[in-house]
PDB file of N, CA and C in Angstrom:
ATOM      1  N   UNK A   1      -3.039   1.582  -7.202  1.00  0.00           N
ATOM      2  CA  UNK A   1      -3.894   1.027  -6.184  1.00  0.00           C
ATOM      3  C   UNK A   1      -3.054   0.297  -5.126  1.00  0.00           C
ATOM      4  N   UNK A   2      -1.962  -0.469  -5.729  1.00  0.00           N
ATOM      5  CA  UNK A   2      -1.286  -1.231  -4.590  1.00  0.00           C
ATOM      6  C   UNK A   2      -0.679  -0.305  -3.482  1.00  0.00           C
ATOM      7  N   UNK A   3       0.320   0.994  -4.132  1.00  0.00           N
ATOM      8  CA  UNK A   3       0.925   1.639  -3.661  1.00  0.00           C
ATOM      9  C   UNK A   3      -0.110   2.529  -2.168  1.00  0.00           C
ATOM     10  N   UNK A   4      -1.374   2.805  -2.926  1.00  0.00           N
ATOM     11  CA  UNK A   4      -2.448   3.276  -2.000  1.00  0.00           C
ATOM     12  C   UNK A   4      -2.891   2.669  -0.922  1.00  0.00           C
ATOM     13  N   UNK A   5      -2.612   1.469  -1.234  1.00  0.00           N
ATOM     14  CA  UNK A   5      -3.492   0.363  -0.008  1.00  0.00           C
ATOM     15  C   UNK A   5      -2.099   0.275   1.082  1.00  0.00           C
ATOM     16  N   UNK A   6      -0.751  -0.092   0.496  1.00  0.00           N
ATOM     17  CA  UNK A   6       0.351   0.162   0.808  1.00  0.00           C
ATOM     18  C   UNK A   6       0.700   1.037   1.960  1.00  0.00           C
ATOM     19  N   UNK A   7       0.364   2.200   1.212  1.00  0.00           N
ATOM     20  CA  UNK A   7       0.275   3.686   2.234  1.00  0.00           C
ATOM     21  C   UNK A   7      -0.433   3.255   3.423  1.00  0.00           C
ATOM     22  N   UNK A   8      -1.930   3.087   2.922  1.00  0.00           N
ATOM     23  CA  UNK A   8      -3.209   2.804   4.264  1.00  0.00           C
ATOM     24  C   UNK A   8      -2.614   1.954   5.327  1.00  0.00           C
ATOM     25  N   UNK A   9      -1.800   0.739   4.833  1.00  0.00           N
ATOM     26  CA  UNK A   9      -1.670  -0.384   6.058  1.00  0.00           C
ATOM     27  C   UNK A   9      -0.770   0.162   6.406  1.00  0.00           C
ATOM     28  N   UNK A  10       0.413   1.201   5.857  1.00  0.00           N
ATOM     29  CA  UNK A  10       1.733   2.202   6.518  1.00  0.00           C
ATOM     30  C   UNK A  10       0.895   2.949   7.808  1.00  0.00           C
ATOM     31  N   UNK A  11       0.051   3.488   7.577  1.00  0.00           N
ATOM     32  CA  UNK A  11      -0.048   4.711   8.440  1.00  0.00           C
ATOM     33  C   UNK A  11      -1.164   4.061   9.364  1.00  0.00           C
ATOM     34  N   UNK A  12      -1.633   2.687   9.288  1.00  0.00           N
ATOM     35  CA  UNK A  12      -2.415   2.300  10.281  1.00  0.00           C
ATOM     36  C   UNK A  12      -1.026   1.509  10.885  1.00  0.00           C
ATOM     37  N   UNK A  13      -0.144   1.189  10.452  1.00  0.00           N
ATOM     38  CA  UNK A  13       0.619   0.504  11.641  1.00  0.00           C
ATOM     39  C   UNK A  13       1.416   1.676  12.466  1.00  0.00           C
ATOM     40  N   UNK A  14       1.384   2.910  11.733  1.00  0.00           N
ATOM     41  CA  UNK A  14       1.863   4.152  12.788  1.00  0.00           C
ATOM     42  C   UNK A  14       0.869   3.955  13.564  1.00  0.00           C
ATOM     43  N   UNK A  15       0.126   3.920  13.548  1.00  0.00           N
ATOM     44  CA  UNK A  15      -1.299   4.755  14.611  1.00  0.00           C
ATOM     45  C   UNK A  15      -1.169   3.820  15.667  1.00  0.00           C
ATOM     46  N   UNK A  16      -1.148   2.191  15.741  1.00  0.00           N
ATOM     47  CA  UNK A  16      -0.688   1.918  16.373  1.00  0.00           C
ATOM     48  C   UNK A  16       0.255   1.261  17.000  1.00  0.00           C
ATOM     49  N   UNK A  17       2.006   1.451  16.486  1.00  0.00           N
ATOM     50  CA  UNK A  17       3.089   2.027  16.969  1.00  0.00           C
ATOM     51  C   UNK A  17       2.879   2.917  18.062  1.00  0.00           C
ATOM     52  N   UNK A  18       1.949   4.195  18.013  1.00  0.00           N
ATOM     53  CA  UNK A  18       1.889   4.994  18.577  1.00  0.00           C
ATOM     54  C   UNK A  18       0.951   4.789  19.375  1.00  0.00           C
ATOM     55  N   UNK A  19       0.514   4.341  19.384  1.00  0.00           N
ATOM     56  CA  UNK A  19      -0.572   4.250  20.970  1.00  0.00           C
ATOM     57  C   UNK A  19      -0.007   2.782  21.645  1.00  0.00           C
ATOM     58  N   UNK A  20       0.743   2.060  20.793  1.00  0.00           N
ATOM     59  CA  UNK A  20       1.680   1.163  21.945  1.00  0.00           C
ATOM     60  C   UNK A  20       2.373   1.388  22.448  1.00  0.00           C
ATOM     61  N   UNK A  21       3.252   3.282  22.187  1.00  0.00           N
ATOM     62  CA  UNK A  21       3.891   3.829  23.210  1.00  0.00           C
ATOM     63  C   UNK A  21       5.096   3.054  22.963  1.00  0.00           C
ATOM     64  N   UNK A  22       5.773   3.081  21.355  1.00  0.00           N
ATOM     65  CA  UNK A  22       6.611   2.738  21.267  1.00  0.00           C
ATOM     66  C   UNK A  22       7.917   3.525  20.909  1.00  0.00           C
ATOM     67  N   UNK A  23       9.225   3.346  20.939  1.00  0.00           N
ATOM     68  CA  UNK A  23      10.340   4.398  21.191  1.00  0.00           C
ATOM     69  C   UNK A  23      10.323   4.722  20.080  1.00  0.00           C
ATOM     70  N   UNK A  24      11.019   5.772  19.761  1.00  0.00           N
ATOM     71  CA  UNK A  24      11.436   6.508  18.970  1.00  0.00           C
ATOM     72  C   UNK A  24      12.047   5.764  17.633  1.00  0.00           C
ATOM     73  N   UNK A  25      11.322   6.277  16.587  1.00  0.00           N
ATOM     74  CA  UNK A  25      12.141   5.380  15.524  1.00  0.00           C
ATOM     75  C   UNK A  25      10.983   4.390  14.823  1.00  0.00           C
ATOM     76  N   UNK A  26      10.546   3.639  15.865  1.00  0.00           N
ATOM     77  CA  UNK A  26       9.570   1.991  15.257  1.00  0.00           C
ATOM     78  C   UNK A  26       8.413   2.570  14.869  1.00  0.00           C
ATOM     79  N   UNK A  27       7.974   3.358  14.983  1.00  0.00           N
ATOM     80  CA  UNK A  27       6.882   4.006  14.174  1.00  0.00           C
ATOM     81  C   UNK A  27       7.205   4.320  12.475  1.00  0.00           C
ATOM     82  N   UNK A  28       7.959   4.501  11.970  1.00  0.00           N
ATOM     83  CA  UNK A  28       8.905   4.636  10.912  1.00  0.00           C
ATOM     84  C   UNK A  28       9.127   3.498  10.320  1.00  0.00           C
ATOM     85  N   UNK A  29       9.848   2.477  10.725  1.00  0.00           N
ATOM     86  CA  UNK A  29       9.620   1.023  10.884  1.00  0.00           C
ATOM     87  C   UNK A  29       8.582   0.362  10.835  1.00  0.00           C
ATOM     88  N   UNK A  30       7.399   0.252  11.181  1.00  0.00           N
ATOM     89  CA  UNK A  30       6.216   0.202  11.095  1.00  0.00           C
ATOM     90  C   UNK A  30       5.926   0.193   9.949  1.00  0.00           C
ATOM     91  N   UNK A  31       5.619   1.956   9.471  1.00  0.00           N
ATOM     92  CA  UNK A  31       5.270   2.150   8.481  1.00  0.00           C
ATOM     93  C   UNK A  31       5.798   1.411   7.262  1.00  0.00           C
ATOM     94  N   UNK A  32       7.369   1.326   7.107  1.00  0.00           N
ATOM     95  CA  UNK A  32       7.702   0.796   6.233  1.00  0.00           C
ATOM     96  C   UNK A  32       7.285  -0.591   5.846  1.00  0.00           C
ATOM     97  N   UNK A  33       7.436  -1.583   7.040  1.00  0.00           N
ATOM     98  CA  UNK A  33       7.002  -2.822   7.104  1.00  0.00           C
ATOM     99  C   UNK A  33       5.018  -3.338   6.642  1.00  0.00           C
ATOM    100  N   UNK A  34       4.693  -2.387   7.115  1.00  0.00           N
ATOM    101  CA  UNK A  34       2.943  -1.878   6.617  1.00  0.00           C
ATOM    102  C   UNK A  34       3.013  -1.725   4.980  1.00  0.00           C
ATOM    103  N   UNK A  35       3.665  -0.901   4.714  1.00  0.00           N
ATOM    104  CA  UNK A  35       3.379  -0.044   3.429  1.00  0.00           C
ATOM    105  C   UNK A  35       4.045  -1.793   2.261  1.00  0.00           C
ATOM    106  N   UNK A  36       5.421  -2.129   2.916  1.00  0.00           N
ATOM    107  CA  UNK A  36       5.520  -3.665   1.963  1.00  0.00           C
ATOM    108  C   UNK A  36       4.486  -4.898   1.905  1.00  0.00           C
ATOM    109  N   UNK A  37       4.002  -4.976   3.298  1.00  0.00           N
ATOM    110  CA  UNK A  37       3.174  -5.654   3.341  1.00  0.00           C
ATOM    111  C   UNK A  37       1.911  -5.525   3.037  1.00  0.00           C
ATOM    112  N   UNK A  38       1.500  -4.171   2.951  1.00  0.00           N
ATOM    113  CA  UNK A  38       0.172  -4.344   1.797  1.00  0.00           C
ATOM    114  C   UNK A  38       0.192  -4.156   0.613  1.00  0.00           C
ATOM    115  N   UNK A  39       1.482  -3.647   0.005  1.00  0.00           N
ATOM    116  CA  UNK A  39       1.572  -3.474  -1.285  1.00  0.00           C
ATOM    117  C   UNK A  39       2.066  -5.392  -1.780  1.00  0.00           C
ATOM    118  N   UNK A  40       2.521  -6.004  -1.288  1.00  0.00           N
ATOM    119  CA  UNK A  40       2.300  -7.172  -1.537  1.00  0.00           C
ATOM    120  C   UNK A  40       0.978  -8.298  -1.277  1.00  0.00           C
ATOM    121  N   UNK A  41       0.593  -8.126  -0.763  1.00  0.00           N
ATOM    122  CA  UNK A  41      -0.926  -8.855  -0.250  1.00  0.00           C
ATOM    123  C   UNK A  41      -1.562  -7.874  -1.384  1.00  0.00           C
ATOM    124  N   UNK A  42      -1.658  -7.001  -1.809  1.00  0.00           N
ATOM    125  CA  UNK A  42      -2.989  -6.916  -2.722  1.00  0.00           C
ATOM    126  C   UNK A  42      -2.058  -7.222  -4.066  1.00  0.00           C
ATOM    127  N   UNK A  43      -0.647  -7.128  -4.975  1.00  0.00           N
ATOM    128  CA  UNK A  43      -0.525  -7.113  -6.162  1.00  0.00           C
ATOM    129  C   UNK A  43      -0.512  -8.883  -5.990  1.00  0.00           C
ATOM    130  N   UNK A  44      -0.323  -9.231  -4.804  1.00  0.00           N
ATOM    131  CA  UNK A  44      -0.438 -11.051  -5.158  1.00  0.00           C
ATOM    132  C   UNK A  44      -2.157 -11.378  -5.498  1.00  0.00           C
ATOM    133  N   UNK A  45      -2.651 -10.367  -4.662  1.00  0.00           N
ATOM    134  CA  UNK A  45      -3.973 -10.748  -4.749  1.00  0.00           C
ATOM    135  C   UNK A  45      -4.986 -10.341  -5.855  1.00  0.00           C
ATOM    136  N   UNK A  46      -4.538 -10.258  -6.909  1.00  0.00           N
ATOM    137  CA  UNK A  46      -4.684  -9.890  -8.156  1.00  0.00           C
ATOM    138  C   UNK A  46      -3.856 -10.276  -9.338  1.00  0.00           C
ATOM    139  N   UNK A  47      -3.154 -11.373  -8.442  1.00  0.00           N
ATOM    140  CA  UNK A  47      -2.481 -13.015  -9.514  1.00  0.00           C
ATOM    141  C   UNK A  47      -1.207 -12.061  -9.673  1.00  0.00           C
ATOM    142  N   UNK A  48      -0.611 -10.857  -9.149  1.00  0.00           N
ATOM    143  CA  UNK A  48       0.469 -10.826  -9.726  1.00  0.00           C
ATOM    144  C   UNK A  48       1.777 -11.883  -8.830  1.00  0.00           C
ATOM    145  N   UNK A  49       2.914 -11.467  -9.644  1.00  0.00           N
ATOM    146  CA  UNK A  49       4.181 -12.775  -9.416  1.00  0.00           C
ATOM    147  C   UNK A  49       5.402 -12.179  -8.867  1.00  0.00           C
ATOM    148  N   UNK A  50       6.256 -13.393  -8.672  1.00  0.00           N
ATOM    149  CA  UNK A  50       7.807 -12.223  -8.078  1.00  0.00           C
ATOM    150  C   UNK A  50       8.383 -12.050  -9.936  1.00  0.00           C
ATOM    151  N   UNK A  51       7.981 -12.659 -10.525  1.00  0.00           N
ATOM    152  CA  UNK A  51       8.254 -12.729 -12.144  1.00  0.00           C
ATOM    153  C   UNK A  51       8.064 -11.040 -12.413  1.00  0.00           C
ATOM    154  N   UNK A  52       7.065 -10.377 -12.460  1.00  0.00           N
ATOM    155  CA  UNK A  52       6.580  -9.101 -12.507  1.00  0.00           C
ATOM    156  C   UNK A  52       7.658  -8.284 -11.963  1.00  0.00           C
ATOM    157  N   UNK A  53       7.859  -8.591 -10.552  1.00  0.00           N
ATOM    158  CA  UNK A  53       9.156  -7.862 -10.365  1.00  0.00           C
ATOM    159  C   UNK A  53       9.829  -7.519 -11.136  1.00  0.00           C
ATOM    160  N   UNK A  54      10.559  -8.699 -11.001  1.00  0.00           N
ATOM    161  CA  UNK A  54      11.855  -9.073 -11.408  1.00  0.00           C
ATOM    162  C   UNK A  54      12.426  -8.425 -13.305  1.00  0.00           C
ATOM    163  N   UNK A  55      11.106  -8.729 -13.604  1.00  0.00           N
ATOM    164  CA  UNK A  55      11.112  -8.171 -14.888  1.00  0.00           C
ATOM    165  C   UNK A  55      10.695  -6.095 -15.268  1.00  0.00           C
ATOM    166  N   UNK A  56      10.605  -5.837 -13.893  1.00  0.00           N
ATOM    167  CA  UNK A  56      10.552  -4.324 -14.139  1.00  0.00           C
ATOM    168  C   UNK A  56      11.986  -3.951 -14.208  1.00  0.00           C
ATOM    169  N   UNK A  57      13.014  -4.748 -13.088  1.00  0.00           N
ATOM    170  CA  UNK A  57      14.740  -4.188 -13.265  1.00  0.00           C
ATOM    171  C   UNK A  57      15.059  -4.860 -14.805  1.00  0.00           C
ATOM    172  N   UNK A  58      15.005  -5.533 -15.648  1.00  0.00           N
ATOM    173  CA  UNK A  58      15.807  -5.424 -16.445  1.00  0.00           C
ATOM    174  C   UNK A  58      16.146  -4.442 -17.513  1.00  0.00           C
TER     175      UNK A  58
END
């Protein structure tokens, strides 16, 4: 679910990247910055932690 919502706020910050008529590249950028930022706003928003992280690398 996070990864999904993730995606959604990715490809709505393309959409508009792209109708702000921005250069080449920041649309990409965008997305990436979208896709972290909603995959964090919803696993916080469902009490998860940076603990959770942190504990998937070991």
């Amino acid at each position: 679910m996070a990864v999904g919502t993730g995606t959604a706020a990715g490809i709505v910050a393309v959409i508009l990247a792209q109708l702000a008529g921005a250069r080449p590249g920041i649309p990409g950028f965008a997305f990436g910055a979208g896709f972290c930022l909603g995959f964090i706003l919803l696993w916080r928003g469902f009490g998860g932690t940076t603990q959770d992280i942190k504990d998937l690398f070991r």
